[in-house]
Protein backbone atom coordinates (compact mmCIF):
# COMPACT_ATOMS: atom_id res chain seq x y z
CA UNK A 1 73.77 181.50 173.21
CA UNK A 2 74.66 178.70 170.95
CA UNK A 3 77.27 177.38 172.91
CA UNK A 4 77.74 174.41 174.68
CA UNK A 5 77.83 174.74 178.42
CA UNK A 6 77.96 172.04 181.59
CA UNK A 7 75.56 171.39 183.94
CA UNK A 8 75.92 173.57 187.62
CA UNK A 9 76.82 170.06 189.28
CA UNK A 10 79.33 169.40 187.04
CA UNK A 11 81.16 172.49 187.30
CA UNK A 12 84.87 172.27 189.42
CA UNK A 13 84.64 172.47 193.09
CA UNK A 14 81.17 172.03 192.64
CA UNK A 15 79.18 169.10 194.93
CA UNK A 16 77.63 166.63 193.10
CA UNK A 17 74.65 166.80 195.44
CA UNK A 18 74.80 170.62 196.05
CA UNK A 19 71.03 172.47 196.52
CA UNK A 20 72.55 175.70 195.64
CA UNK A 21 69.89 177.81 194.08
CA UNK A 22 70.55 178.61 189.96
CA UNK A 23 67.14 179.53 189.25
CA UNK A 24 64.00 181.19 190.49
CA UNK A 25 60.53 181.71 189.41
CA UNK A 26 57.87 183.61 191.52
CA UNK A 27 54.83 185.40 191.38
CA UNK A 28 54.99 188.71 193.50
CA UNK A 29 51.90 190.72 194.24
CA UNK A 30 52.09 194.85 195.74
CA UNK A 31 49.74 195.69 198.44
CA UNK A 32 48.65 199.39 197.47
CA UNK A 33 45.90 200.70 195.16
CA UNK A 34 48.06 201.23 192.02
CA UNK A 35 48.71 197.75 191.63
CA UNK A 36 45.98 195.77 193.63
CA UNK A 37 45.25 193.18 191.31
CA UNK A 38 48.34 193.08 189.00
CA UNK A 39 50.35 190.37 189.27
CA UNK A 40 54.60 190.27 188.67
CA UNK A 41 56.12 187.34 187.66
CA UNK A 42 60.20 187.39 187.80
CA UNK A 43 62.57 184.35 186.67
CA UNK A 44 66.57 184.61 186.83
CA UNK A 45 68.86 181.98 186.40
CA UNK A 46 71.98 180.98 185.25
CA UNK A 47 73.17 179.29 181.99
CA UNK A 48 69.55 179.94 180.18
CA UNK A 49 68.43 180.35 176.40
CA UNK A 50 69.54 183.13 175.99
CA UNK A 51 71.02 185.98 177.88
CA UNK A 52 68.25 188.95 178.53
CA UNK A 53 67.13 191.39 181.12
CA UNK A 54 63.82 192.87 180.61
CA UNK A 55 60.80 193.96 181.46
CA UNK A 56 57.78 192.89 179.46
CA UNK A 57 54.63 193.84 180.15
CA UNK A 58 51.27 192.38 178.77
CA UNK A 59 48.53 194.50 178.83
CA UNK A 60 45.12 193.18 179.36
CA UNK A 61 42.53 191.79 176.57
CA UNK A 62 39.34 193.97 176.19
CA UNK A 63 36.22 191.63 178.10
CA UNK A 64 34.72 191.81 174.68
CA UNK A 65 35.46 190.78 170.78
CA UNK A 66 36.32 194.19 169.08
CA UNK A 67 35.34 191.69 165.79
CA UNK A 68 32.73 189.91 166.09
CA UNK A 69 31.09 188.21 163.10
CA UNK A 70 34.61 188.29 161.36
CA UNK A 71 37.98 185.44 160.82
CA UNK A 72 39.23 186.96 163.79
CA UNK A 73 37.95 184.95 167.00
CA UNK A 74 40.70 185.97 169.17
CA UNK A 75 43.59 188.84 169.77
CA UNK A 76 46.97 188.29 171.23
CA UNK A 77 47.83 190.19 173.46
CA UNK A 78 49.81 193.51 173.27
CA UNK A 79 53.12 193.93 174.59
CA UNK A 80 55.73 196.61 175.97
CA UNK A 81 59.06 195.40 176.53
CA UNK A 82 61.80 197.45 178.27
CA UNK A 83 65.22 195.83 176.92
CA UNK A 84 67.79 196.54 179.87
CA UNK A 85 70.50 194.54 178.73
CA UNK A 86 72.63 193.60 176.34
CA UNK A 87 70.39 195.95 173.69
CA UNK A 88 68.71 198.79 175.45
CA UNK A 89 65.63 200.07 174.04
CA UNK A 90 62.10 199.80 174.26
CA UNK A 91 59.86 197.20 171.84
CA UNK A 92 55.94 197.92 171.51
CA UNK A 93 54.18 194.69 169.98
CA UNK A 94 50.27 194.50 168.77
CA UNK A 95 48.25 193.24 166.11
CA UNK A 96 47.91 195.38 162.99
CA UNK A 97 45.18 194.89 159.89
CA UNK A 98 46.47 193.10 157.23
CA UNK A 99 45.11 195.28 153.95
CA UNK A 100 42.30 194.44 152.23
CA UNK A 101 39.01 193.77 152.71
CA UNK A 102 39.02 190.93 155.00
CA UNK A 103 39.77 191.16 158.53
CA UNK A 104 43.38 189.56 158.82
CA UNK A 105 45.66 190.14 161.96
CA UNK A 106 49.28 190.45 161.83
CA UNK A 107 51.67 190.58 164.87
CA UNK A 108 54.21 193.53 164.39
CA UNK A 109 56.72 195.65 166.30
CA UNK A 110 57.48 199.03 166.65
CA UNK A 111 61.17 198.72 168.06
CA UNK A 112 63.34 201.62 169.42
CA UNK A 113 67.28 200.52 169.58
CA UNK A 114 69.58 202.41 171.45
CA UNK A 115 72.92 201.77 169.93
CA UNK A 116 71.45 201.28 166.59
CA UNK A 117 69.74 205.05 166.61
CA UNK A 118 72.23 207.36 168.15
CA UNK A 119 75.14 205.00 166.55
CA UNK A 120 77.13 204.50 169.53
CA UNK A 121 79.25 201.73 171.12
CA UNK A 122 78.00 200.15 173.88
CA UNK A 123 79.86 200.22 177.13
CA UNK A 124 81.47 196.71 178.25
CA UNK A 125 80.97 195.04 181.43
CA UNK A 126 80.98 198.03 184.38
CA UNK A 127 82.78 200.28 182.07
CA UNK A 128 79.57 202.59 182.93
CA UNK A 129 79.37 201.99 186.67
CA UNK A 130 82.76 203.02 187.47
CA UNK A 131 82.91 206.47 185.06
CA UNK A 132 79.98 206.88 187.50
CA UNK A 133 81.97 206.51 190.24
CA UNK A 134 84.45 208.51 189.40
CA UNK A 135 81.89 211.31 188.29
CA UNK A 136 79.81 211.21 191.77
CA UNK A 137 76.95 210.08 189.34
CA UNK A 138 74.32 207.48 191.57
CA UNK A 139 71.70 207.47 188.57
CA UNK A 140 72.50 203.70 188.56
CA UNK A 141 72.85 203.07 191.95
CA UNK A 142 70.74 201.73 194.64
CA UNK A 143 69.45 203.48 197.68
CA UNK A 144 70.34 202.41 200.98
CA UNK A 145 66.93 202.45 202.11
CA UNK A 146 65.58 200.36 198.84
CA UNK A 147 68.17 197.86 198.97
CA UNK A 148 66.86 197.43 202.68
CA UNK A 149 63.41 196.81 201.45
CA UNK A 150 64.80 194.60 199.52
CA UNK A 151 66.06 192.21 202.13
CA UNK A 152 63.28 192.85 203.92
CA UNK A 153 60.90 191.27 201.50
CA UNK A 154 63.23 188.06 200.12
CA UNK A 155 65.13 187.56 203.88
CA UNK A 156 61.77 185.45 204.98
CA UNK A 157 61.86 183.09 201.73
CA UNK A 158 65.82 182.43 202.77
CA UNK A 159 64.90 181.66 205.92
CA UNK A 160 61.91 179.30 205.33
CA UNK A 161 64.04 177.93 202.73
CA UNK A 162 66.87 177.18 205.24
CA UNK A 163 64.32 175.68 207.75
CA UNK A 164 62.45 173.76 205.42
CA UNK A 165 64.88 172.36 202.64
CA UNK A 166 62.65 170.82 199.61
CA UNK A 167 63.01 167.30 199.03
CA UNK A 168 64.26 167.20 195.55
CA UNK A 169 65.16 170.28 193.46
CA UNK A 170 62.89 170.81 190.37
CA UNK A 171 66.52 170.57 188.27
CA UNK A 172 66.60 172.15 184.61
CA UNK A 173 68.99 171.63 181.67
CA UNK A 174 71.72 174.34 180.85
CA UNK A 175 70.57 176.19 177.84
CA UNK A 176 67.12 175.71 178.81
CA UNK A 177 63.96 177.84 179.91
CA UNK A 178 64.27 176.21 183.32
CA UNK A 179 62.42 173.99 184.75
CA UNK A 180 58.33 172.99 184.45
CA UNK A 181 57.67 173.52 187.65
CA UNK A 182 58.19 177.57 186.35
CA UNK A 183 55.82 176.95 183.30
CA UNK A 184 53.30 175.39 185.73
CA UNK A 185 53.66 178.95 188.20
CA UNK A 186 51.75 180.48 184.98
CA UNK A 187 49.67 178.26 183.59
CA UNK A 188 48.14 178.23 186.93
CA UNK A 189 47.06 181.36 186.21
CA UNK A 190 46.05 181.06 182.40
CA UNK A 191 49.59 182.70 181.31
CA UNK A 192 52.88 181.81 179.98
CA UNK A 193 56.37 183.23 179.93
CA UNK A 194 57.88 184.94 176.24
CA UNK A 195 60.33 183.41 174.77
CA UNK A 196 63.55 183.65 175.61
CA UNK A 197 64.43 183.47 171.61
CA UNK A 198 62.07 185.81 170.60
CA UNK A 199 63.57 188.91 168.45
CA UNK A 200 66.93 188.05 168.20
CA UNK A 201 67.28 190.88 165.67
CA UNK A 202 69.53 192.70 167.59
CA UNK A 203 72.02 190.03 169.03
């Protein structure tokens, strides 16, 4: 983050016309009773904001004002975010009364670091994976049978994407969010991705 990096096309050996894919956005829904109704959205991409791999997950406003007849006309919604990498930890965000007599929101966090509370180095690059290895530990590793499920489910989109190229990439600038056409996937549906920047306290 902060640095200056080149666009995919202008990378060596690179085409100048290339419709390799850098970035997706989607919208996944699961077909059982736990989730009916829920719906995932996943991005990925390459040379974004800011480097992050988590899983944030907004939890639904009540139908009805819990304040009615007071300043506040509308809550944010609250958050839990599951930081995988580069800071491990876990992040609960919600709204907390300001004191005093008025009723005054404030957005706050209650934030769990990993290498900040037991005070440990982090491991580097797949420092982990291969003590793993080494120590017949599959914690971190894959299933045969998921990683064929896997397949299973994004194999079709290759293939229709194969058959069916698009006609014009929705491009996006390095260091960006990506491109509009992944704001629009939310919007769609009244929502909008977090930022990428947001709580950079740990970087």
């Amino acid at each position: 983050m902060g640095e200056s990096v080149a666009a995919y096309r202008d990378e060596p050996n690179v085409a100048h016309d290339s419709t390799t894919e850098t970035y997706v956005a989607c919208k996944l829904m699961l077909d059982n009773w736990r989730w009916a109704g829920v719906p995932f959205y996943i991005r990925t991409g390459k040379y974004m904001a800011a480097h992050k791999t988590e899983i944030a997950i907004c939890f639904k406003k009540a139908p009805h004002s819990m304040f009615r007849k007071t300043t506040v006309a509308n809550m944010d919604a609250n958050w839990l975010i599951i930081r995988i990498q580069p800071h491990e930890g876990i992040e609960i965000e919600f709204a907390a009364k300001r004191p005093g007599p008025n009723v005054n929101l404030s957005k706050v966090n209650m934030d769990f670091d990993y290498k900040t509370f037991f005070a440990v180095a982090p491991s580097t690059g797949y420092e982990t994976l291969l003590y793993d290895c080494m120590s017949g530990d599959a914690t971190l590793f894959q299933r045969a049978d998921n990683v064929e499920f896997a397949w299973q489910a994004i194999q079709p989109i290759l293939n229709a994407w194969a058959q069916n190229p698009p006609d014009g990439l929705p491009n996006y600038k390095s260091g960006s969010f990506g491109p509009k056409a992944a704001d629009d996937l939310l919007a769609r549906d009244g929502f909008a991705w977090r930022d990428l920047l947001h709580n950079l306290t740990h970087e």
